[in-house]
Protein backbone atom coordinates (compact mmCIF):
# COMPACT_ATOMS: atom_id res chain seq x y z
CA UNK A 1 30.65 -17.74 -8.19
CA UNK A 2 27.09 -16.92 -8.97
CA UNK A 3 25.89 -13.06 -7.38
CA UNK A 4 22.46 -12.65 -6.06
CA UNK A 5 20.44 -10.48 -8.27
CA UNK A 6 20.03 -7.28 -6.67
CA UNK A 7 16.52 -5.90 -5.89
CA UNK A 8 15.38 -2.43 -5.76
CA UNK A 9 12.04 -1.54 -4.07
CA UNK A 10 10.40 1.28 -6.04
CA UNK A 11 8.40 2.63 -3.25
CA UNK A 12 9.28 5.62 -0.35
CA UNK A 13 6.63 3.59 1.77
CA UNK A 14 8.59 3.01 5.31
CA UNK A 15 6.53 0.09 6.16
CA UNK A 16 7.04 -1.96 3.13
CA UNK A 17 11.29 -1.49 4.02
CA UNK A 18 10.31 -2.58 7.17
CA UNK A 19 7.67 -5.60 5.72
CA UNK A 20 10.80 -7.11 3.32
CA UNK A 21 13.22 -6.74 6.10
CA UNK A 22 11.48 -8.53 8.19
CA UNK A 23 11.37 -11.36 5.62
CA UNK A 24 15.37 -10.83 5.40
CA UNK A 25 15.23 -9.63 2.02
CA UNK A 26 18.43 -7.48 0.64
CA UNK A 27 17.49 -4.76 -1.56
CA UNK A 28 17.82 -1.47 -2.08
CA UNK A 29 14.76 1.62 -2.12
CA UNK A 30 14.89 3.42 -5.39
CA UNK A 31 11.71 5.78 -5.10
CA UNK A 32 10.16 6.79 -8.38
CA UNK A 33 8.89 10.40 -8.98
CA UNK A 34 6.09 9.01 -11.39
CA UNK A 35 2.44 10.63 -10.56
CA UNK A 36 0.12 8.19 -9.39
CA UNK A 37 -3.10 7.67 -11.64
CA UNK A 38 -6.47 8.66 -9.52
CA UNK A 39 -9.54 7.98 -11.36
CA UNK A 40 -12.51 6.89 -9.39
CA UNK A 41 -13.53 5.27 -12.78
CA UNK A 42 -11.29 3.07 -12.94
CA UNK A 43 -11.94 -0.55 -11.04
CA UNK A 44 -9.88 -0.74 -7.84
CA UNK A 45 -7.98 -3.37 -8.56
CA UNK A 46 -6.81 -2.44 -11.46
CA UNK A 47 -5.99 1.59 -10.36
CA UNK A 48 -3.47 -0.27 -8.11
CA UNK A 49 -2.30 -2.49 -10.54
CA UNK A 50 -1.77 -0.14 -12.43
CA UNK A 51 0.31 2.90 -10.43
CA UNK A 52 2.51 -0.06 -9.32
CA UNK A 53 3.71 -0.87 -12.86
CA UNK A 54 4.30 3.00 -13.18
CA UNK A 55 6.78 3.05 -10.29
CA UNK A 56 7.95 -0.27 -11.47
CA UNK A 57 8.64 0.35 -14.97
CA UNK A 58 10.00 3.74 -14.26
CA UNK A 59 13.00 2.09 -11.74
CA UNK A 60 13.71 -0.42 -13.74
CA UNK A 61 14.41 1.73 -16.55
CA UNK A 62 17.11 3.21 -14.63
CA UNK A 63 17.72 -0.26 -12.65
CA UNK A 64 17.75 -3.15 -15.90
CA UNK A 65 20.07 -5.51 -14.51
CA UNK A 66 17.76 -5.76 -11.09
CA UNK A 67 14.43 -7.29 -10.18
CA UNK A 68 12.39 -4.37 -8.90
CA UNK A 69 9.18 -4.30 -7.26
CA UNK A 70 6.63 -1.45 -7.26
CA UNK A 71 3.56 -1.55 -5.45
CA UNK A 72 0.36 0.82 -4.74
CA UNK A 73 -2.27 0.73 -1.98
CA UNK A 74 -5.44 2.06 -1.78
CA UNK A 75 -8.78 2.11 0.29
CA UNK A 76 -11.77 1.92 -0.62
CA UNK A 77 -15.57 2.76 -0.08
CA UNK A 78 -18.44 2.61 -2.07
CA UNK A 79 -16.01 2.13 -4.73
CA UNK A 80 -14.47 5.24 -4.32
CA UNK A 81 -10.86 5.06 -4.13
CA UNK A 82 -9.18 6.85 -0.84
CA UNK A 83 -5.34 7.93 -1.04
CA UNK A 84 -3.38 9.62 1.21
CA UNK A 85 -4.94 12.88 3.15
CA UNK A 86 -3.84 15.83 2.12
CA UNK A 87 -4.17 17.37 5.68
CA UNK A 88 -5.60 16.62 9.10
CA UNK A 89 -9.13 18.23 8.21
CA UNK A 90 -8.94 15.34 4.92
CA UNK A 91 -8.07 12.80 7.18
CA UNK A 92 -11.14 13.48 9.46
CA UNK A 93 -13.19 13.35 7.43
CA UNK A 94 -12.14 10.08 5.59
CA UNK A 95 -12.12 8.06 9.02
CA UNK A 96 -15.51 9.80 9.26
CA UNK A 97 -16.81 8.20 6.35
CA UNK A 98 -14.35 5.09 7.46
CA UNK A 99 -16.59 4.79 10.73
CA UNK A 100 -18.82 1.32 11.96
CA UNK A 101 -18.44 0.35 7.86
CA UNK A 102 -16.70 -2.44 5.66
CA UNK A 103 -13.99 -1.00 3.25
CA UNK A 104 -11.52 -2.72 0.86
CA UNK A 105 -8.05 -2.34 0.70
CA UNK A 106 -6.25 -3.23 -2.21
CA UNK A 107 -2.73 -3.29 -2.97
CA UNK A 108 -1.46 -3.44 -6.77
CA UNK A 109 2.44 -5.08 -6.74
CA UNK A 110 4.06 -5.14 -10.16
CA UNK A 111 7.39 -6.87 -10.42
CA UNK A 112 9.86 -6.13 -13.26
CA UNK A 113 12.54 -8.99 -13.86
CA UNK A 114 15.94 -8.05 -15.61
CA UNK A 115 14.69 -9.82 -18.16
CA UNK A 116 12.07 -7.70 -18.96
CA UNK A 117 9.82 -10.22 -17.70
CA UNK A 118 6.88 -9.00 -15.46
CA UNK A 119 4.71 -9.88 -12.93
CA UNK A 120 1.39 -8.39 -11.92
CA UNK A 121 -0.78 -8.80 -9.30
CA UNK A 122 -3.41 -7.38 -6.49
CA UNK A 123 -4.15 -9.01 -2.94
CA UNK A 124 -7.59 -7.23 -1.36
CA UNK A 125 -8.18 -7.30 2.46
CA UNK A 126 -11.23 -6.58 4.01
CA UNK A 127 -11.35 -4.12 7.04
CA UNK A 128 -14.36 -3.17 9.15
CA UNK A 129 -14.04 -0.26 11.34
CA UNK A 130 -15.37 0.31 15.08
CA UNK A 131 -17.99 3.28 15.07
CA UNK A 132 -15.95 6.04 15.66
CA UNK A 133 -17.91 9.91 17.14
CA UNK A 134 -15.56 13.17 16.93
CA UNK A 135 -13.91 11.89 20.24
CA UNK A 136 -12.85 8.86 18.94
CA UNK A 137 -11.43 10.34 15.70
CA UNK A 138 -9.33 13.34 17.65
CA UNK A 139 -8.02 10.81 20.32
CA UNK A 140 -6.45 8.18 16.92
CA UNK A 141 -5.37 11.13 15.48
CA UNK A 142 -3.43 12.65 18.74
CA UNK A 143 -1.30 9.43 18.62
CA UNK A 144 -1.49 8.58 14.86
CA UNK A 145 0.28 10.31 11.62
CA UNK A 146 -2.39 10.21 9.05
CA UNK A 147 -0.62 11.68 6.15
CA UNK A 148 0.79 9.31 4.57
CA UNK A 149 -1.15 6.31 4.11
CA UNK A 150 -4.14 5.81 2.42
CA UNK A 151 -7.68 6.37 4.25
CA UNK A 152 -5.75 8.29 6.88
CA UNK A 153 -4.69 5.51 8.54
CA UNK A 154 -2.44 2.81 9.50
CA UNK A 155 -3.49 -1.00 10.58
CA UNK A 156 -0.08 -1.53 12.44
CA UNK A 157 -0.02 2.19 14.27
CA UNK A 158 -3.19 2.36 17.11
CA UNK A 159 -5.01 0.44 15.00
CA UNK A 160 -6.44 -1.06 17.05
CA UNK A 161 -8.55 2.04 18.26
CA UNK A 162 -10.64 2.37 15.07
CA UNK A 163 -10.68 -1.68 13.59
CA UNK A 164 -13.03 -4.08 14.23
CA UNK A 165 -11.43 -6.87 12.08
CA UNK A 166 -10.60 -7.62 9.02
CA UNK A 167 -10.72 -10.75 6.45
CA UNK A 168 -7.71 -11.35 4.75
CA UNK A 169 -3.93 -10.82 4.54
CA UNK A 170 -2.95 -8.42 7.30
CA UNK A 171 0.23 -7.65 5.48
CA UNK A 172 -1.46 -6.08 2.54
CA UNK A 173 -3.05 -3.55 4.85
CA UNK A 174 0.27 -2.39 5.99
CA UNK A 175 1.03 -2.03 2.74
CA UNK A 176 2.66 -5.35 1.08
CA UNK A 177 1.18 -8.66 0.22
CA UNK A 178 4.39 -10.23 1.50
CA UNK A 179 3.39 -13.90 1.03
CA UNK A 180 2.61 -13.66 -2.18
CA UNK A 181 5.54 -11.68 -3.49
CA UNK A 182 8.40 -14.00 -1.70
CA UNK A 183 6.40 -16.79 -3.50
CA UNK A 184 7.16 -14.86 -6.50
CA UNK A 185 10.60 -14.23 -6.24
């Protein structure tokens, strides 16, 4: 009788559990204590690309005999990458600079086979914000938790208090290009 490979997601990220359970996915969440590169230098794409393989390659290590997925998301704005706020004062000010403009977000998903085989790839979305005054920004924030997603907030939570619209894969703001990464598995 053949056993179905396990899979370990390499990520504490509560919305990408909840993005591969909703595609009935079994696996397991193996967080990895790797620091994440940030270096404004460093294209987008690639920055995400690239903090995915860490958390990838560093589960897997301890995880060879499972396919395991790692994955990074960032936002960005005049090319400058945005992580997670440190505190509510950060996160002000990024939906500040957030505000009435066009920003990317990019998500960097690396996929490590028990092989050794790997996968790597990035899915951007675009997302244009509502103008937003100090009002606007206090009221998301009352109802929102900022501090831990990237550009201080969360497409999925309120969101649709500060977004306009956005072109491209809805999942990936979330957090997880889901199409693309069943297609992979």
């Amino acid at each position: 009788m053949l056993r179905a490979m396990p899979i370990v997601l390499a990520s504490a990220s509560p919305r990408r559990r909840e993005l591969l359970e909703r595609e009935g996915l079994v696996f397991e969440v193996m967080v990895s204590p790797v620091e994440e590169i940030h270096d404004a230098m460093i294209e987008p794409e690639r920055l995400c690309e690239m903090n995915a393989a860490l958390k990838a390659e560093d589960v897997a290590a301890r995880r060879p005999e499972a396919t395991v997925i790692g994955a990074d998301t960032l936002v960005f704005i005049d090319g400058v990458p945005l992580g997670k706020p440190a505190d509510l004062d950060e996160a002000r000010a990024m939906l500040r600079r957030l505000a009435g403009r066009v920003h990317k977000v990019c998500t960097g998903v690396c996929v490590i086979f028990p092989a050794g085989r790997r996968e790597i790839f990035h899915e951007t979305t675009e997302v244009t914000f509502h103008p937003l005054d100090e009002a606007a920004i206090g009221d998301y924030l009352k109802v929102a938790n900022p501090l831990d997603k990237a550009g201080a907030y969360g497409i999925q939570e309120f969101g649709e208090r500060i977004i306009a619209g956005i072109r491209g894969d809805y999942d990936n703001v979330v957090g997880l290009p889901v199409a693309r990464l069943t297609g992979l598995l």
